[in-house]
N, C-alpha and C. Protein backbone atom coordinates (compact mmCIF):
# COMPACT_ATOMS: atom_id res chain seq x y z
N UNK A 1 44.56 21.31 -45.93
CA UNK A 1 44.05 20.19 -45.18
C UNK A 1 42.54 20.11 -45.39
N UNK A 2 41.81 18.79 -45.83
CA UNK A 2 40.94 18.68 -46.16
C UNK A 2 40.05 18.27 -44.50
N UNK A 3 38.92 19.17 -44.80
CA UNK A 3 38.02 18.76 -42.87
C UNK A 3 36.65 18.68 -43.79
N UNK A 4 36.06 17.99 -43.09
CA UNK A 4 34.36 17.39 -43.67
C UNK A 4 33.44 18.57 -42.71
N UNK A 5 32.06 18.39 -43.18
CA UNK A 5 31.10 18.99 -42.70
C UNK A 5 30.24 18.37 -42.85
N UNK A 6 29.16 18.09 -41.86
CA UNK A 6 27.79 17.83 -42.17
C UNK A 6 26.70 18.41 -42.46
N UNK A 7 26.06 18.27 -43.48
CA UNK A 7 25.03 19.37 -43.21
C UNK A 7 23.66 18.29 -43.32
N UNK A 8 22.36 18.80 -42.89
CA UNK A 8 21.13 18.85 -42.72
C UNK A 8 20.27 19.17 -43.97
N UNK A 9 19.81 18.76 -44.79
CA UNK A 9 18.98 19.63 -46.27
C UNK A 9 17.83 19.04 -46.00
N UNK A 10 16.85 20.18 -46.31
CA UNK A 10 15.52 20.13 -46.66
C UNK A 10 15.78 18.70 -47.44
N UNK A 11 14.36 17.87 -48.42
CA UNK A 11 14.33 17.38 -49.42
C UNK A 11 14.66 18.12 -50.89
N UNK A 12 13.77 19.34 -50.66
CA UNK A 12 13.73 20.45 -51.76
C UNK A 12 15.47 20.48 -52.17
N UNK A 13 16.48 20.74 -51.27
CA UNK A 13 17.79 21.56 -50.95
C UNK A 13 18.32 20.25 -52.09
N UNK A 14 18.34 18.45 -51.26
CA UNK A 14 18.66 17.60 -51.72
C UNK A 14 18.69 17.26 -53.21
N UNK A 15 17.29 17.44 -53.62
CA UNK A 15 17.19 17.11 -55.00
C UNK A 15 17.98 18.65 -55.72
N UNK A 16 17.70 19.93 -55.45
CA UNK A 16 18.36 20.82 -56.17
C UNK A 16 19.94 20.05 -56.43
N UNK A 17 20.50 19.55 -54.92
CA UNK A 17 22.11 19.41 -54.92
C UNK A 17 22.07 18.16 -56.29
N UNK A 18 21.27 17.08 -56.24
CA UNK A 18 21.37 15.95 -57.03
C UNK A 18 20.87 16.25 -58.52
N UNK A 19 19.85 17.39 -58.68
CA UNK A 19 19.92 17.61 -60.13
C UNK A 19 21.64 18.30 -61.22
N UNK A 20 21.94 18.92 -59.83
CA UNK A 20 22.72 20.08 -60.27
C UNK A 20 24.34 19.29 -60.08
N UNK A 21 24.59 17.86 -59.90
CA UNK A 21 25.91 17.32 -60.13
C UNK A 21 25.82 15.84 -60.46
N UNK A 22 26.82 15.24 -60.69
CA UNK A 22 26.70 14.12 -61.50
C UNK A 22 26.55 13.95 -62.47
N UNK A 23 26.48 13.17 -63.32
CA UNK A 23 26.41 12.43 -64.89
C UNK A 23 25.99 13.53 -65.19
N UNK A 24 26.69 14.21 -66.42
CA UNK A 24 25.26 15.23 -67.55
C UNK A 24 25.73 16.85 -66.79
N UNK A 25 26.75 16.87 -65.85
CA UNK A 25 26.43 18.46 -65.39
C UNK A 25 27.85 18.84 -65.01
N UNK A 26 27.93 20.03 -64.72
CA UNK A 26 29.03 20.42 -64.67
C UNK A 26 30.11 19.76 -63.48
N UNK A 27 29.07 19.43 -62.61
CA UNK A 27 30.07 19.09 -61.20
C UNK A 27 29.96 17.71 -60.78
N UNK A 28 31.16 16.96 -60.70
CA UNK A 28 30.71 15.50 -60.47
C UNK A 28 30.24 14.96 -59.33
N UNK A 29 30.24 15.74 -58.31
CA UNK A 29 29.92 15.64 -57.17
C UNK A 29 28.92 16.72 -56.53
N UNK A 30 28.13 15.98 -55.55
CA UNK A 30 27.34 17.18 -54.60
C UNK A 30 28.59 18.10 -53.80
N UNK A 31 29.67 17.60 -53.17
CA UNK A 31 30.22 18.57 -52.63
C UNK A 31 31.55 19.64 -53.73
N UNK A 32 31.64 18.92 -54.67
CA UNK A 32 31.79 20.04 -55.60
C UNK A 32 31.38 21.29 -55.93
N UNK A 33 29.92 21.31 -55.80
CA UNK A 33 29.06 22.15 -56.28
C UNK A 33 28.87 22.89 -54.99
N UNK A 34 28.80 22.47 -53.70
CA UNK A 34 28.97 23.15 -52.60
C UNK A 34 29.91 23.96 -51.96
N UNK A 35 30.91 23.58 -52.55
CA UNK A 35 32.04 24.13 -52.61
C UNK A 35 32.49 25.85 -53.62
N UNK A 36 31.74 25.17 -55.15
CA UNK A 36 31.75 26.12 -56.15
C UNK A 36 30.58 27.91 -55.82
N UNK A 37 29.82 27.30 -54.78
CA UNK A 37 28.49 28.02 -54.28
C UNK A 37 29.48 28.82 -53.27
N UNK A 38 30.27 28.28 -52.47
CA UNK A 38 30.81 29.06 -51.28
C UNK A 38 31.63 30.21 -51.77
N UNK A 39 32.63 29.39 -52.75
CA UNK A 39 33.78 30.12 -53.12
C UNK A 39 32.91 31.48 -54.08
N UNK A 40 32.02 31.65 -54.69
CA UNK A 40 31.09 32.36 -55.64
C UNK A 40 30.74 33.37 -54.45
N UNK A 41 29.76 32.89 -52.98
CA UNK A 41 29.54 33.69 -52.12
C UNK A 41 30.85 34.32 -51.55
N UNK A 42 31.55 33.92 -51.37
CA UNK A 42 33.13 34.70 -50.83
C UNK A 42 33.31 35.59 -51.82
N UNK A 43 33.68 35.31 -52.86
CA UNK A 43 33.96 36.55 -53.81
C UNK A 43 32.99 37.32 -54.09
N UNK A 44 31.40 37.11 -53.78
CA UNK A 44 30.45 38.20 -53.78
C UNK A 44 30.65 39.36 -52.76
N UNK A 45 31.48 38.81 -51.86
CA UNK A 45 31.38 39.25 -50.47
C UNK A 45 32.60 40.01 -49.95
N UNK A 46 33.62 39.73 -51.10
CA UNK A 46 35.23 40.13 -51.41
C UNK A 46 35.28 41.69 -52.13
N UNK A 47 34.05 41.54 -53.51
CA UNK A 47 33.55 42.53 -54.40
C UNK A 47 32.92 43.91 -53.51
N UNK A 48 32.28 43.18 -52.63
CA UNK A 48 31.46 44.26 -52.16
C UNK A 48 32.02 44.93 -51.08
N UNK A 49 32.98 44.32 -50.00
CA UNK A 49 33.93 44.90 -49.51
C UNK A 49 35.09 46.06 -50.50
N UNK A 50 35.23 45.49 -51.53
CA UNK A 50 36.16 46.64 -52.28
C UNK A 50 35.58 47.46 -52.71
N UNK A 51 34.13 47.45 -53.10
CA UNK A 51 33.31 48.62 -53.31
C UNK A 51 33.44 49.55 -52.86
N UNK A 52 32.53 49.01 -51.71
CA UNK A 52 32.74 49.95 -49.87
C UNK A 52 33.84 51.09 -49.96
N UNK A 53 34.99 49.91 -49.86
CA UNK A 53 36.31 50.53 -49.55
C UNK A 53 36.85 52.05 -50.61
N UNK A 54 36.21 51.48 -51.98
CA UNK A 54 36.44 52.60 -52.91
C UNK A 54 35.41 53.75 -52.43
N UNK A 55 34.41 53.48 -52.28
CA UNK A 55 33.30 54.42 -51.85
C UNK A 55 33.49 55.09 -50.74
N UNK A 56 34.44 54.72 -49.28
CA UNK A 56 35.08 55.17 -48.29
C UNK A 56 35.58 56.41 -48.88
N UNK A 57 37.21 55.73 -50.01
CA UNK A 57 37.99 56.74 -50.69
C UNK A 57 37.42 57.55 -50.94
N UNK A 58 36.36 57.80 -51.87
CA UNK A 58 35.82 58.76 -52.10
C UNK A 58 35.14 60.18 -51.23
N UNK A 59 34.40 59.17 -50.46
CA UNK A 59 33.81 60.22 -49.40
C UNK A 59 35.06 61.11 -48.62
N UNK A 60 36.21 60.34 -48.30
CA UNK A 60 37.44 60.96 -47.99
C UNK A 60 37.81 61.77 -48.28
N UNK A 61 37.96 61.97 -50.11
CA UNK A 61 38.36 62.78 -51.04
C UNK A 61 37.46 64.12 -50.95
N UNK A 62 36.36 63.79 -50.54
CA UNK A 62 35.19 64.68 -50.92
C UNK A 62 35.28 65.49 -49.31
N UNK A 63 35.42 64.88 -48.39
CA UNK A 63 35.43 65.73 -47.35
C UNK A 63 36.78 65.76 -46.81
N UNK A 64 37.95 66.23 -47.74
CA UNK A 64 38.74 66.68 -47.56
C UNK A 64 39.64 66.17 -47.08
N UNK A 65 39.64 64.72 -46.90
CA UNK A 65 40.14 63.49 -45.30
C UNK A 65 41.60 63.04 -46.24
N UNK A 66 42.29 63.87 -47.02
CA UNK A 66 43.54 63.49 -47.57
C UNK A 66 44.57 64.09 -47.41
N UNK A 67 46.18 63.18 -47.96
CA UNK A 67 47.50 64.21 -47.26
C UNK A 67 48.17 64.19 -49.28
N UNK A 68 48.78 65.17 -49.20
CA UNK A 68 49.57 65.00 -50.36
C UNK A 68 51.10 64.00 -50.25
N UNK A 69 50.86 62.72 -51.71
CA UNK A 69 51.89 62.11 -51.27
C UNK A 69 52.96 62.65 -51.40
N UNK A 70 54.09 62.66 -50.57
CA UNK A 70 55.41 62.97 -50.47
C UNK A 70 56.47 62.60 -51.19
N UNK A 71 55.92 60.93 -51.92
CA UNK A 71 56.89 59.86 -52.39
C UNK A 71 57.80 59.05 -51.09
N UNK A 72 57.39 59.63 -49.87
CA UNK A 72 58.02 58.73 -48.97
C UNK A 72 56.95 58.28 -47.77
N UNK A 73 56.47 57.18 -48.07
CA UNK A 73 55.49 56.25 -47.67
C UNK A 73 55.61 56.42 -45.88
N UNK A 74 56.91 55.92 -45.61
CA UNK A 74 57.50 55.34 -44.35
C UNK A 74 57.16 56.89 -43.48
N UNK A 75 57.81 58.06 -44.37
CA UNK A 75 57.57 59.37 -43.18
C UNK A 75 56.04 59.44 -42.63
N UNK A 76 55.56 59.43 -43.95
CA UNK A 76 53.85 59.52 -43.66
C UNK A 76 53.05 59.24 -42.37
N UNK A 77 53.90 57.60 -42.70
CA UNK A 77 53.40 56.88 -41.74
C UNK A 77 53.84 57.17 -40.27
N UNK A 78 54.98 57.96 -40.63
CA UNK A 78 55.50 57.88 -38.80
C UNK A 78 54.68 59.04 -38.78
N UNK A 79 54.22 60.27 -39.46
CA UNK A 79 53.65 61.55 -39.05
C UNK A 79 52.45 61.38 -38.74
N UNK A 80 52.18 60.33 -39.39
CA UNK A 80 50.50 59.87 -38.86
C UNK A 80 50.35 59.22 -37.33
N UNK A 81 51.44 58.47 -37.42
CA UNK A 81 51.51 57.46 -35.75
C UNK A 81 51.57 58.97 -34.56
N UNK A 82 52.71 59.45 -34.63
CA UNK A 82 53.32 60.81 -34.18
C UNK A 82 51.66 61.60 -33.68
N UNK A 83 50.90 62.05 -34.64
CA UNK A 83 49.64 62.58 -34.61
C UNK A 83 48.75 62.35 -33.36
N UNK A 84 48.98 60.85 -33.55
CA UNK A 84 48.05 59.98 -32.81
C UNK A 84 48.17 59.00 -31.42
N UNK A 85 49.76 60.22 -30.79
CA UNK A 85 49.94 59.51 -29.32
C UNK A 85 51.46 58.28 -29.63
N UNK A 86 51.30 58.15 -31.04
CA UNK A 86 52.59 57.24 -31.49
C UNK A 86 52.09 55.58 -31.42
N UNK A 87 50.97 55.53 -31.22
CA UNK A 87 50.38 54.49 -31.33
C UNK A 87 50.18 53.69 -32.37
């Protein structure tokens, strides 16, 4: 479902949006390109969350914070709930 937004731009903001779409450029539209900017910041922001997350793993690994897998996912998980009040 398509929803609008308004936004507010400097002059500076304006002319960047109007050099950077239309005739001659990649995006035919200003909200094209606003769009292409968001989706770019989301996946900057997607990347760096999985970083993190690998870098978590690690520190885990390193301070010992692991179980050997069993091959059965489901027990794990109940021995972990079990651990923790069953919560």
């Amino acid at each position: 479902m398509a929803r609008s937004i308004n936004l507010s731009l400097t002059d500076e903001l304006r002319a960047f949006l109007d050099e950077n779409s239309g005739d001659g450029t990649l995006f035919s539209t200003p909200s094209e390109l606003v769009r292409d900017m968001i989706r770019e910041k989301k996946e900057r922001q997607d990347a760096a969350a999985m970083r993190q997350a690998v870098l978590d793993g690690y520190a885990d690994i390193r301070d010992g914070r692991t179980h050997e897998y069993t091959g059965d996912l489901r027990a794990m998980l109940e021995t972990y709930r079990a651990g923790r009040g069953g919560s």
